[in-house]
N, C-alpha and C. Protein backbone atom coordinates (compact mmCIF):
# COMPACT_ATOMS: atom_id res chain seq x y z
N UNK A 1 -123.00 -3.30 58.27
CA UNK A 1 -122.47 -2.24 59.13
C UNK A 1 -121.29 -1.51 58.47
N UNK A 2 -121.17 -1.73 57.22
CA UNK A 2 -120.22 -0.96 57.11
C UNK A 2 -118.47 -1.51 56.63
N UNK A 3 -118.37 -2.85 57.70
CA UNK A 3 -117.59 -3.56 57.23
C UNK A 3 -117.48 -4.26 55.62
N UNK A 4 -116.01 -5.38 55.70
CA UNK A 4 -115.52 -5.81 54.74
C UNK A 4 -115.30 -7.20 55.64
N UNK A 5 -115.94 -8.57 54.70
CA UNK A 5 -115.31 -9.67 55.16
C UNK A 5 -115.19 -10.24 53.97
N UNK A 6 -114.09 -11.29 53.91
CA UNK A 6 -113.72 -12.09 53.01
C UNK A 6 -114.59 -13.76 52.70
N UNK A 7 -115.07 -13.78 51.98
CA UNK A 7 -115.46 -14.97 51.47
C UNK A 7 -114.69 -15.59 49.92
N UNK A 8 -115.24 -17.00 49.88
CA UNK A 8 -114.79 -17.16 48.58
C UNK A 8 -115.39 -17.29 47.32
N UNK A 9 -115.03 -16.73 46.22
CA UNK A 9 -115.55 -16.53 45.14
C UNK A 9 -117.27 -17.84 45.57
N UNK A 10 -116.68 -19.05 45.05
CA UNK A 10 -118.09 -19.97 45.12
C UNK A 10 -119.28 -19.63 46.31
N UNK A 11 -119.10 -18.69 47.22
CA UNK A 11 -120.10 -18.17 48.22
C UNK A 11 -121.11 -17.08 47.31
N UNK A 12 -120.44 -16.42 46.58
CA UNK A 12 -121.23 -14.73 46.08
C UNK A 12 -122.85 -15.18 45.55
N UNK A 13 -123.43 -14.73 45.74
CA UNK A 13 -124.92 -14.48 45.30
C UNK A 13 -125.22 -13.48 44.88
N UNK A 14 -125.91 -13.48 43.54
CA UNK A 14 -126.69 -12.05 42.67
C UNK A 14 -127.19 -11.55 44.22
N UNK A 15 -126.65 -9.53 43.59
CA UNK A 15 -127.02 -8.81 44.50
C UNK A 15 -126.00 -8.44 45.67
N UNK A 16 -125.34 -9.59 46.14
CA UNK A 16 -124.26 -9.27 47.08
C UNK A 16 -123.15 -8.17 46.50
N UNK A 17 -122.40 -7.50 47.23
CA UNK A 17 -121.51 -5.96 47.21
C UNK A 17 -120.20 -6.44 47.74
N UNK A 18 -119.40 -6.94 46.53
CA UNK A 18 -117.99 -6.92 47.05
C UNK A 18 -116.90 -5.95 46.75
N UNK A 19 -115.90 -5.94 47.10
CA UNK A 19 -115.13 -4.93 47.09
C UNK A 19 -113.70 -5.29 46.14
N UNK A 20 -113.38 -4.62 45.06
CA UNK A 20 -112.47 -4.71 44.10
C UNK A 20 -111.50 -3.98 44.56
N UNK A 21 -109.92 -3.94 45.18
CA UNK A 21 -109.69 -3.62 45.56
C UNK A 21 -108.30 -2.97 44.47
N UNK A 22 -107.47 -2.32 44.26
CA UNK A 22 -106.16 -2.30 42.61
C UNK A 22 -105.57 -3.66 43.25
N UNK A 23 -105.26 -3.81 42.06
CA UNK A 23 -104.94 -5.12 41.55
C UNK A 23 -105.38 -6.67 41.64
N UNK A 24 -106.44 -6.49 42.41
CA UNK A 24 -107.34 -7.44 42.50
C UNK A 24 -108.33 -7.38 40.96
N UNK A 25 -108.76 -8.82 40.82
CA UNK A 25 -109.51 -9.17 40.30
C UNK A 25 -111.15 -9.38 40.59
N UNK A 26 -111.98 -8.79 39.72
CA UNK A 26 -113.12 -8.57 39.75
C UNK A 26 -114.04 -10.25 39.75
N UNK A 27 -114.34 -10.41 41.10
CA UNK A 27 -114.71 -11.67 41.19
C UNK A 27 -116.14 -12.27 40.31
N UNK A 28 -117.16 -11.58 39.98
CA UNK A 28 -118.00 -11.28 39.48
C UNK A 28 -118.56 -10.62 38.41
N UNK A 29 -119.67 -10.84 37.57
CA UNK A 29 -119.62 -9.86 36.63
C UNK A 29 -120.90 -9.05 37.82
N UNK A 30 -120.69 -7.96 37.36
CA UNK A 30 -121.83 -6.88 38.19
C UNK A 30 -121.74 -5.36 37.98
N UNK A 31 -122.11 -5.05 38.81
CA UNK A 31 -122.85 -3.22 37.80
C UNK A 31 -121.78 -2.09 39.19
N UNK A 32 -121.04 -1.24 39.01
CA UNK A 32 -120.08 -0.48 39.63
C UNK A 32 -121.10 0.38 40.24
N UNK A 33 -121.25 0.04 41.68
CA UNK A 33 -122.41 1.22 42.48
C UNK A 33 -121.50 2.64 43.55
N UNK A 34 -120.26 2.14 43.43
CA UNK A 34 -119.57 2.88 44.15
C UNK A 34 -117.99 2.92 43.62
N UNK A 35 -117.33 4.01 43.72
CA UNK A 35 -115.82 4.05 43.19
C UNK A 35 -115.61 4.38 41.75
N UNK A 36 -114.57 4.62 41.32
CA UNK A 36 -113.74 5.07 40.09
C UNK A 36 -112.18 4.21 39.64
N UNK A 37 -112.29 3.81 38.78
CA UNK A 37 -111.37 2.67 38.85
C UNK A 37 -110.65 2.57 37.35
N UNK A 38 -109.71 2.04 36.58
CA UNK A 38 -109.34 1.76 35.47
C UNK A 38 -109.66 0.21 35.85
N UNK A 39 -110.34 -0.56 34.66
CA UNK A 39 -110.41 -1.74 34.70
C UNK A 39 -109.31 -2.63 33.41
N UNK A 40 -108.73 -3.52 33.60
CA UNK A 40 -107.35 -4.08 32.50
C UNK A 40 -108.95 -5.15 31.98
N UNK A 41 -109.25 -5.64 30.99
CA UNK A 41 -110.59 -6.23 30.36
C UNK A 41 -109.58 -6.85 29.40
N UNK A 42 -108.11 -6.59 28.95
CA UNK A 42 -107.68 -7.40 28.21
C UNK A 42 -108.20 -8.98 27.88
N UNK A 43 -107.71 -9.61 28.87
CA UNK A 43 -108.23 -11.20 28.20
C UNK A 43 -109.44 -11.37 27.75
N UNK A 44 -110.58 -10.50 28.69
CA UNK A 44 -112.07 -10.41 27.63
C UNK A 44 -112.25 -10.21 26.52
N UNK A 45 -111.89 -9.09 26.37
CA UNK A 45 -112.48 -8.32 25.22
C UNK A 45 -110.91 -7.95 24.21
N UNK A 46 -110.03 -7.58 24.26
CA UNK A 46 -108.92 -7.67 23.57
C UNK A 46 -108.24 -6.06 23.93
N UNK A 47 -109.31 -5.14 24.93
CA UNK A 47 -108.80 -4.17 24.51
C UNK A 47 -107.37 -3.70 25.37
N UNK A 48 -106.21 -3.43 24.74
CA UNK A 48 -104.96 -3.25 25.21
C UNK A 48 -105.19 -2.26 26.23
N UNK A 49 -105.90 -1.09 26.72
CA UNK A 49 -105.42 -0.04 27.47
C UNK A 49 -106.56 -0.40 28.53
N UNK A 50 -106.51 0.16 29.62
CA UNK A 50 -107.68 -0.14 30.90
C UNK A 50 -108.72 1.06 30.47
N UNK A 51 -109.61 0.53 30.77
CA UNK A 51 -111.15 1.35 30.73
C UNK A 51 -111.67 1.63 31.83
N UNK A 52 -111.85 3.31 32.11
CA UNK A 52 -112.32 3.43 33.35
C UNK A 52 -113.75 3.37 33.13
N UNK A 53 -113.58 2.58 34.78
CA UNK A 53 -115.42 2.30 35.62
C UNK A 53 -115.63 3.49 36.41
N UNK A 54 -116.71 3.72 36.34
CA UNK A 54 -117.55 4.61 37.55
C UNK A 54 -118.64 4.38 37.88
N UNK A 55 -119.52 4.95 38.33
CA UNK A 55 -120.88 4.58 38.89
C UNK A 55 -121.85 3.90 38.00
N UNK A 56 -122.20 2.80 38.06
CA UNK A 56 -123.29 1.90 36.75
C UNK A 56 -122.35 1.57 35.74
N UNK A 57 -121.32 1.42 35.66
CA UNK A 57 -120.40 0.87 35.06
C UNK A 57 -120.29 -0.73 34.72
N UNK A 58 -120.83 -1.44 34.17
CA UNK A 58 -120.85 -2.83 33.71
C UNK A 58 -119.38 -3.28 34.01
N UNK A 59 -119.06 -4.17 34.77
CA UNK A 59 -117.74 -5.18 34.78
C UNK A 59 -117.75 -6.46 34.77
N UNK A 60 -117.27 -6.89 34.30
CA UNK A 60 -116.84 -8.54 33.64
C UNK A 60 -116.26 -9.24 35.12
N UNK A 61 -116.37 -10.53 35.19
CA UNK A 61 -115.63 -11.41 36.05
C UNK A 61 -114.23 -11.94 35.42
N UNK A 62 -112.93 -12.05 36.13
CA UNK A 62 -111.58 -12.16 35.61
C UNK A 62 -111.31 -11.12 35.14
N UNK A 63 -111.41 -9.98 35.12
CA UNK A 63 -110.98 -8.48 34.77
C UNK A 63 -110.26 -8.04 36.18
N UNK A 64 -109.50 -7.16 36.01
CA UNK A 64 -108.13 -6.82 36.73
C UNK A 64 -108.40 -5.48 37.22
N UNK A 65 -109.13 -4.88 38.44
CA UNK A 65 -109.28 -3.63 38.49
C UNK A 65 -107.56 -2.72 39.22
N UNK A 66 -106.87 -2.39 37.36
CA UNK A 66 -105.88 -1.74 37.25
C UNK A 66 -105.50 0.01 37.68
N UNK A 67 -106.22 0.55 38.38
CA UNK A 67 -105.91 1.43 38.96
C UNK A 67 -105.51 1.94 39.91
N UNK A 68 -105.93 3.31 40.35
CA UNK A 68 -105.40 3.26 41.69
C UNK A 68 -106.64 3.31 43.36
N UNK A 69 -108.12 3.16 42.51
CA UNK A 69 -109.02 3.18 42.77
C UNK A 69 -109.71 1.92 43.35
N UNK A 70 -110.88 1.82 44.37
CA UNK A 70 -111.08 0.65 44.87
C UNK A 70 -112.91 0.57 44.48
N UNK A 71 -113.44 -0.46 43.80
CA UNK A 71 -114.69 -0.46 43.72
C UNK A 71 -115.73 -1.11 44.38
N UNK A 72 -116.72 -0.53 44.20
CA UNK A 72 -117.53 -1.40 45.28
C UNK A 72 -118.52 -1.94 44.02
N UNK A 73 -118.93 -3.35 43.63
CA UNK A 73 -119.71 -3.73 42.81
C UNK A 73 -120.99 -4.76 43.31
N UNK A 74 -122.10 -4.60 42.60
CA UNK A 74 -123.21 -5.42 43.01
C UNK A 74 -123.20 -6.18 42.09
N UNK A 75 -123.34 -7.44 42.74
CA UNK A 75 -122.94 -8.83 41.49
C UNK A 75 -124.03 -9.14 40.64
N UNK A 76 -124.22 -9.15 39.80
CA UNK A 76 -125.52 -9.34 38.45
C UNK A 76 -125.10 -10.87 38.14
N UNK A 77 -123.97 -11.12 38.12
CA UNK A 77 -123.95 -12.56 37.53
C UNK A 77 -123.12 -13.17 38.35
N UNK A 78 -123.52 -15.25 38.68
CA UNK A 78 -121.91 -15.51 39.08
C UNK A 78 -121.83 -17.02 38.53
N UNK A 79 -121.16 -17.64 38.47
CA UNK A 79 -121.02 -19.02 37.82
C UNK A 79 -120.76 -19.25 36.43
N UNK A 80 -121.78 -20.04 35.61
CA UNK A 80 -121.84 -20.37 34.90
C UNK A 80 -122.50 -19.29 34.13
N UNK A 81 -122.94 -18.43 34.47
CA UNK A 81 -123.80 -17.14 34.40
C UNK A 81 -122.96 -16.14 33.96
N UNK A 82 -121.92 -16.15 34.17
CA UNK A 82 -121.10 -15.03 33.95
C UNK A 82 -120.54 -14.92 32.59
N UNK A 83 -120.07 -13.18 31.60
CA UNK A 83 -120.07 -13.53 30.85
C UNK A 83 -119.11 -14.12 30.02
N UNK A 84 -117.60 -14.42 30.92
CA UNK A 84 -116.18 -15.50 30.94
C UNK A 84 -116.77 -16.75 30.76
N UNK A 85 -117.78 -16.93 31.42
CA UNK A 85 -118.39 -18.78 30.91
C UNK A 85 -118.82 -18.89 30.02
N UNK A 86 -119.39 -18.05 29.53
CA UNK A 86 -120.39 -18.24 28.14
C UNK A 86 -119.24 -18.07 27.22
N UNK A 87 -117.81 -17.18 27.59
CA UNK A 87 -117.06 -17.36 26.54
C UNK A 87 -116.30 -18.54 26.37
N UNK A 88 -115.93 -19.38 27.19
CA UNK A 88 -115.74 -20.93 27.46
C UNK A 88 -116.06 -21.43 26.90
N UNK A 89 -117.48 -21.41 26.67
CA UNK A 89 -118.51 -22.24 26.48
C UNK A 89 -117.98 -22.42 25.08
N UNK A 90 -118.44 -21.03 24.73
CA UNK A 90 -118.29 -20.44 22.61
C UNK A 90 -117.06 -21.25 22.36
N UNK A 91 -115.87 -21.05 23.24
CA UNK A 91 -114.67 -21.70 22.65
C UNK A 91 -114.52 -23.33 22.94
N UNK A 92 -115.40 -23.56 23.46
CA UNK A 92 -115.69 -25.18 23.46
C UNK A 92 -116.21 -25.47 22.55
N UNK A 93 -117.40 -25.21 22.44
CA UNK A 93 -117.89 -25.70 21.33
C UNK A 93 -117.24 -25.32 19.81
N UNK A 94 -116.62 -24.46 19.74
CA UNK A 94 -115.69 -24.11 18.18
C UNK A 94 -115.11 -24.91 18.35
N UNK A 95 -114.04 -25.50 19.61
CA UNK A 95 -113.55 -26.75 19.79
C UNK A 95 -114.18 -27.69 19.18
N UNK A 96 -114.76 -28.52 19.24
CA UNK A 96 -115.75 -29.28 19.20
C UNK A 96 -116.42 -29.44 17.75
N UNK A 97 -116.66 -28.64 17.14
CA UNK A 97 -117.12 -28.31 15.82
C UNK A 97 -116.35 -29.04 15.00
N UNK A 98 -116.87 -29.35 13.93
CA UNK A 98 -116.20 -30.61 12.78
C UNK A 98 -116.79 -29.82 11.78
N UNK A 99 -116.06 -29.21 10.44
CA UNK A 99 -116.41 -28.91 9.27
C UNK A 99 -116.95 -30.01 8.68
N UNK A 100 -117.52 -29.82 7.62
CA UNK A 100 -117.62 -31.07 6.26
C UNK A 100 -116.22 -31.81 5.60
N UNK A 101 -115.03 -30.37 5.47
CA UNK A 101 -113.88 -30.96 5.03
C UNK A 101 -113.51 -31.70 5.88
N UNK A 102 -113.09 -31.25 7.25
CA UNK A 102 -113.16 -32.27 8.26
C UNK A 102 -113.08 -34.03 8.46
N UNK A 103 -114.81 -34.11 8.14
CA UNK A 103 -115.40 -35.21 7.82
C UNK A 103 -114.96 -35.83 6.72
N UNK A 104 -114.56 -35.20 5.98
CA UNK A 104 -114.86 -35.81 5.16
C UNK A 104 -113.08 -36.63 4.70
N UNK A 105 -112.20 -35.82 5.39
CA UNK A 105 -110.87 -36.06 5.55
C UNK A 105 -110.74 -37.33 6.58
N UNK A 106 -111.34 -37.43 7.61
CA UNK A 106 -111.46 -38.52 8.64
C UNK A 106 -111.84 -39.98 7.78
N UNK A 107 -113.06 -39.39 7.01
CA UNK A 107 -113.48 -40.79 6.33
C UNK A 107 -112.70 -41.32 5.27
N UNK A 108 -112.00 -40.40 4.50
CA UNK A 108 -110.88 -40.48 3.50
C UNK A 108 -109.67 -41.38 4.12
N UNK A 109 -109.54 -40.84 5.30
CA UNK A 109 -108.42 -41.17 6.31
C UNK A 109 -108.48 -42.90 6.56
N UNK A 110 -109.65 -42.95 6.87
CA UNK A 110 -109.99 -44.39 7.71
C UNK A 110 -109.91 -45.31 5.86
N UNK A 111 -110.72 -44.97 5.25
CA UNK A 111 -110.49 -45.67 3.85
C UNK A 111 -109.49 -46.22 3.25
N UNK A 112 -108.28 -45.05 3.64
CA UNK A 112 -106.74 -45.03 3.01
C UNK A 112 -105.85 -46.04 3.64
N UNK A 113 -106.17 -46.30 5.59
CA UNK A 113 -106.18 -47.11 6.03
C UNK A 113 -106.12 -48.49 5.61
N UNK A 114 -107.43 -49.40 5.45
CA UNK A 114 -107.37 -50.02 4.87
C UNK A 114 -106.95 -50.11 3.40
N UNK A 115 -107.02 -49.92 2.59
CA UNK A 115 -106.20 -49.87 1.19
C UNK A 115 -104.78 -49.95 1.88
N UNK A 116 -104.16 -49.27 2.57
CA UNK A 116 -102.79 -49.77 2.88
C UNK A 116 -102.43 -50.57 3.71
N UNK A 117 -103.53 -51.28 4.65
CA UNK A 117 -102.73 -52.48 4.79
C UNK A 117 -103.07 -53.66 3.85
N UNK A 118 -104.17 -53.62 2.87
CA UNK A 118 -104.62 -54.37 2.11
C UNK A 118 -103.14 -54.35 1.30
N UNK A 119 -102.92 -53.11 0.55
CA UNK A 119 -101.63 -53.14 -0.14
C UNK A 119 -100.62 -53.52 0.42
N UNK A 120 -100.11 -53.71 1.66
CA UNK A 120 -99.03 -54.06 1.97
C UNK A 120 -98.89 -55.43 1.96
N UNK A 121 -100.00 -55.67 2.47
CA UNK A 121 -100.50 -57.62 2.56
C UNK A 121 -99.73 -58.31 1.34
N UNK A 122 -100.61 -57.67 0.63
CA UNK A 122 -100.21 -57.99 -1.25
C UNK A 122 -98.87 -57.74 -1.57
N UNK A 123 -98.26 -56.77 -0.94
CA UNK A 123 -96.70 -56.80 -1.38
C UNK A 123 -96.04 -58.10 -1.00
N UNK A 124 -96.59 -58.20 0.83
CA UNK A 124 -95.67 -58.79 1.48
C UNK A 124 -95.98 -60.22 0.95
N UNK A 125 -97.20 -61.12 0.52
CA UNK A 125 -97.56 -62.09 -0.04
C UNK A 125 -96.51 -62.03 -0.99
N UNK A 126 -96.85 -61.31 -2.51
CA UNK A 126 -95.82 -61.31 -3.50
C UNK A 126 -94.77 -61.90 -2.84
N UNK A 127 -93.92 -60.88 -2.28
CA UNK A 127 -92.34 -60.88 -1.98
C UNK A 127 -91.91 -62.49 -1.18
N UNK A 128 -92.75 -62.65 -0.66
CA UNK A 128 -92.87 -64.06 0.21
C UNK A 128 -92.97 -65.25 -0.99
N UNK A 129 -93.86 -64.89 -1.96
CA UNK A 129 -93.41 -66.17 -2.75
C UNK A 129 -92.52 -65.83 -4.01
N UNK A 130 -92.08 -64.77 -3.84
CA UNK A 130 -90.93 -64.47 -4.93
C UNK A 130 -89.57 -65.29 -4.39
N UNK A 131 -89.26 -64.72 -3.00
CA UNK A 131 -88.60 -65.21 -2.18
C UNK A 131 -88.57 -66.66 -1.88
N UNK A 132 -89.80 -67.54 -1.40
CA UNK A 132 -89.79 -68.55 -1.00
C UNK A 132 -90.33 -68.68 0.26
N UNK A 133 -89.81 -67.33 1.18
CA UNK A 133 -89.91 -67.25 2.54
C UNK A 133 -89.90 -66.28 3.05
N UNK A 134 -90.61 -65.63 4.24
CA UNK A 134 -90.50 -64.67 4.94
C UNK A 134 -89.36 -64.15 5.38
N UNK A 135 -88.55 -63.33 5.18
CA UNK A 135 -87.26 -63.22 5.68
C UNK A 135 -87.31 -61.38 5.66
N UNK A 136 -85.89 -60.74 6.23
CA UNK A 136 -86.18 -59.38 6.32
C UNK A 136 -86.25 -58.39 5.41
N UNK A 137 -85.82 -58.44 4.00
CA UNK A 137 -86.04 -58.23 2.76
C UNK A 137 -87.70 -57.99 2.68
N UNK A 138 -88.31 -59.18 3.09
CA UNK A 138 -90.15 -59.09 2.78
C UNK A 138 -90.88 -58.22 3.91
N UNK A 139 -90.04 -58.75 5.10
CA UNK A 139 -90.76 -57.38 6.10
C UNK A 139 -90.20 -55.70 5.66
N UNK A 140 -89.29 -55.43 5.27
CA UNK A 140 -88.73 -54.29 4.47
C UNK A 140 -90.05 -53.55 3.84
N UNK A 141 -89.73 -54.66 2.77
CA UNK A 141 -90.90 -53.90 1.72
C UNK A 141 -92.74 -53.83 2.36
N UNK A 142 -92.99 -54.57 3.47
CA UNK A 142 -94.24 -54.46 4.09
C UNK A 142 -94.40 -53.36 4.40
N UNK A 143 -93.46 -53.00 5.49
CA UNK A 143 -92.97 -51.86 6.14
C UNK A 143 -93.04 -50.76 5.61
N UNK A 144 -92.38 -50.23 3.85
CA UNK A 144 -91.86 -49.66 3.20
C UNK A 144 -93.65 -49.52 2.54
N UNK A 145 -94.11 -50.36 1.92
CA UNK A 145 -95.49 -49.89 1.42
C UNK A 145 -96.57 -49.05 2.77
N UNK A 146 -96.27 -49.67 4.08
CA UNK A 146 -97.19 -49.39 4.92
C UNK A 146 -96.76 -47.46 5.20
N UNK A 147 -95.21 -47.18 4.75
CA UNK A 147 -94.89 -46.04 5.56
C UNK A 147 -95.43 -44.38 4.09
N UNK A 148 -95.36 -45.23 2.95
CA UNK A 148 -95.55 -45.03 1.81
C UNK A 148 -97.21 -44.44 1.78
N UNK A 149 -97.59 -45.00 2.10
CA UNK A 149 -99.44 -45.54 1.87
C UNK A 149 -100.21 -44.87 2.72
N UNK A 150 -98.98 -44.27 4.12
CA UNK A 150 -99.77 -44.08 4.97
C UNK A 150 -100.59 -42.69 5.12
N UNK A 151 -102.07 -43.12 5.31
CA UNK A 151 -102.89 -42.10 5.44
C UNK A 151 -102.63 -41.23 6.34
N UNK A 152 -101.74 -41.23 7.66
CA UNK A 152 -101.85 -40.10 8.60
C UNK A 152 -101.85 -38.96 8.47
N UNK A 153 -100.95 -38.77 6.94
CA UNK A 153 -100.57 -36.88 6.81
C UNK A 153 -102.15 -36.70 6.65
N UNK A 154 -102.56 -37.26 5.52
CA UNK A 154 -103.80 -35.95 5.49
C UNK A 154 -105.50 -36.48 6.54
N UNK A 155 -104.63 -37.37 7.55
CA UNK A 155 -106.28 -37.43 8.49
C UNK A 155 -105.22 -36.29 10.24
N UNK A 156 -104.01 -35.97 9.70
CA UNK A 156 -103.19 -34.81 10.42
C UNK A 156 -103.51 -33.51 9.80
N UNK A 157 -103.39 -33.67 8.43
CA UNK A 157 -103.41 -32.09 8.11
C UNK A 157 -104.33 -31.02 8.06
N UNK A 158 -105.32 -31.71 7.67
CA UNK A 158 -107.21 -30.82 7.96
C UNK A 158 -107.20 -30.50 9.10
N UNK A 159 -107.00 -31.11 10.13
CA UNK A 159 -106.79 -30.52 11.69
C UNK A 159 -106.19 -29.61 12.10
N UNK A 160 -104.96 -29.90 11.61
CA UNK A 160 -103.75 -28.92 12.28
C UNK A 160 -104.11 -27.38 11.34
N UNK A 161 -104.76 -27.25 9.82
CA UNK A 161 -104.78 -26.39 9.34
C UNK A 161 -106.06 -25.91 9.68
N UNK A 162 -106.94 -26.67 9.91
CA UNK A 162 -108.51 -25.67 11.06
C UNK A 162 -107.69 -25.28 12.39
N UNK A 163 -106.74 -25.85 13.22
CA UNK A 163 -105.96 -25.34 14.11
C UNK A 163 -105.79 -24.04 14.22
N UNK A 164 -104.46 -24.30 12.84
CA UNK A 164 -103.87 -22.71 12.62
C UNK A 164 -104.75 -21.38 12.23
N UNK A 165 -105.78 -21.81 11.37
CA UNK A 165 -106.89 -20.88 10.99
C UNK A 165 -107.75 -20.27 12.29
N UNK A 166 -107.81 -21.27 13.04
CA UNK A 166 -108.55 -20.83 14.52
C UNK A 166 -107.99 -19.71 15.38
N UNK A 167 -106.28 -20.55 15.14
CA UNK A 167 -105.18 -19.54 16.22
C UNK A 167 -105.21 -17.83 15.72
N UNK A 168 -105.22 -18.10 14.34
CA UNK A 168 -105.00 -16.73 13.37
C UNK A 168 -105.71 -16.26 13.55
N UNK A 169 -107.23 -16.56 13.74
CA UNK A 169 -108.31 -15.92 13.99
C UNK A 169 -108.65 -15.11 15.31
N UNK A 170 -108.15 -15.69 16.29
CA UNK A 170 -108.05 -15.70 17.94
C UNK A 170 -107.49 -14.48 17.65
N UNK A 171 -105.77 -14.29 17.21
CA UNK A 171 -104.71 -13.39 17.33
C UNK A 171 -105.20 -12.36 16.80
N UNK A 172 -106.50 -12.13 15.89
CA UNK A 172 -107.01 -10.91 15.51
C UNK A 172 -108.06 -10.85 16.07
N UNK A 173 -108.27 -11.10 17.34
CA UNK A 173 -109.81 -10.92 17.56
C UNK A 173 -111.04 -11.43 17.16
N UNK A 174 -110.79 -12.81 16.25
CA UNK A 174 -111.79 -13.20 15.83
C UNK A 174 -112.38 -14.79 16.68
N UNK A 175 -113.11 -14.73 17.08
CA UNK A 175 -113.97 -15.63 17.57
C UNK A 175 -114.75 -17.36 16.77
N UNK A 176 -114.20 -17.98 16.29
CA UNK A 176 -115.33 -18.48 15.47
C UNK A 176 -115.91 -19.48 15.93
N UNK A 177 -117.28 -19.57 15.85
CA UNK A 177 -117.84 -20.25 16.81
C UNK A 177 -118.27 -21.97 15.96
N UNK A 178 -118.71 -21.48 14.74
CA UNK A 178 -118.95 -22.66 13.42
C UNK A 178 -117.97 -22.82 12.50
N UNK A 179 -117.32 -23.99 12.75
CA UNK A 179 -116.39 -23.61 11.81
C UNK A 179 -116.53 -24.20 10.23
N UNK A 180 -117.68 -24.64 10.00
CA UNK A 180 -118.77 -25.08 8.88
C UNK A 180 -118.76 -23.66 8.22
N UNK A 181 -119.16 -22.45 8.86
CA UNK A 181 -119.24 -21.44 8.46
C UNK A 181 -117.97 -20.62 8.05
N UNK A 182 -116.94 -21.15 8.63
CA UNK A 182 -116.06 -20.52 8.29
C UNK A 182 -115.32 -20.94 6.99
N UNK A 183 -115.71 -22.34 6.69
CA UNK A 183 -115.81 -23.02 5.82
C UNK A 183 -116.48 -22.47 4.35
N UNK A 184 -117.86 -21.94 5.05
CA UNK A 184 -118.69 -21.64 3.71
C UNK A 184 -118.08 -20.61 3.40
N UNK A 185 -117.47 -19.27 4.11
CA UNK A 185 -117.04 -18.31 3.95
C UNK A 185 -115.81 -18.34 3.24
């Protein structure tokens, strides 16, 4: 009839016509059947200035309708469906993704591991019968080989530097979804 009622986002069904109102957020992705609007798409897509919608106008779900205009949209997508999830998704799984260097730093990692407590063993043995006895001098040097030996920097550093490469990538717009590939590249 004409009216406006409020529901909540988890209610919408493809096809249903909700109303974007300025400064509201576009609950849905769906197709602009009514109104004129600047849409803010920043966090989507990267672009700094608002893009105006008008009639058949494609809009994203989590987009900011920044104008002074109110839209009326028919929902094409909602859930997991939408195309904010699928970007989730992409950045999960880049999450998730393990290069070869990666791997191959983890297994290096776990290796180095043992070798240093093997080596420390052997110090602390030595020092124990140099000594005679366990005393704090021999835990010293246990200690001192174990802090020496220790593998953490580099089963830390492959990470933190696919990290930073990721962040750098993000901050320019870049997406990466394999990071094997980014690897080969």
């Amino acid at each position: 009839d004409g009216s406006t009622e409020e529901h909540p986002v988890s209610h919408l069904k493809i096809d249903d016509i909700v109303l974007v109102r300025p400064g509201s957020s576009v609950p849905a992705d769906g197709i602009v059947i009514e109104g004129e609007a600047e849409v803010d798409e920043a966090m989507v897509t990267g672009e700094s200035k608002p893009v105006d919608k008008t009639t058949d106008s494609p809009v994203i779900a989590g987009t900011v309708n920044a104008g002074n205009g109110s839209l009326r949209v028919k929902v094409t997508a909602v859930g997991d469906d939408t195309a904010l999830s699928g970007i989730m998704r992409l950045v999960d799984e880049a999450q998730r993704s393990k290069s070869e260097t990666q791997l191959l730093a983890d297994r290096a990692a776990s290796l180095l591991f043992y070798a240093a407590v093997t080596v420390a063993l052997i110090a602390g043995g030595a020092w124990t019968i140099y000594f005679g006895e366990v005393n704090t001098q021999v835990v010293a040097m246990v200690v001192t080989v174990l802090i020496i030996a220790c593998p953490h920097a580099l089963g830390l550093a492959v990470p933190l530097v696919v990290a930073n490469t990721t962040a750098l990538g993000a901050e320019n717009g870049i997406l990466i979804r394999d990071r094997q590939a980014m690897e080969t590249a």
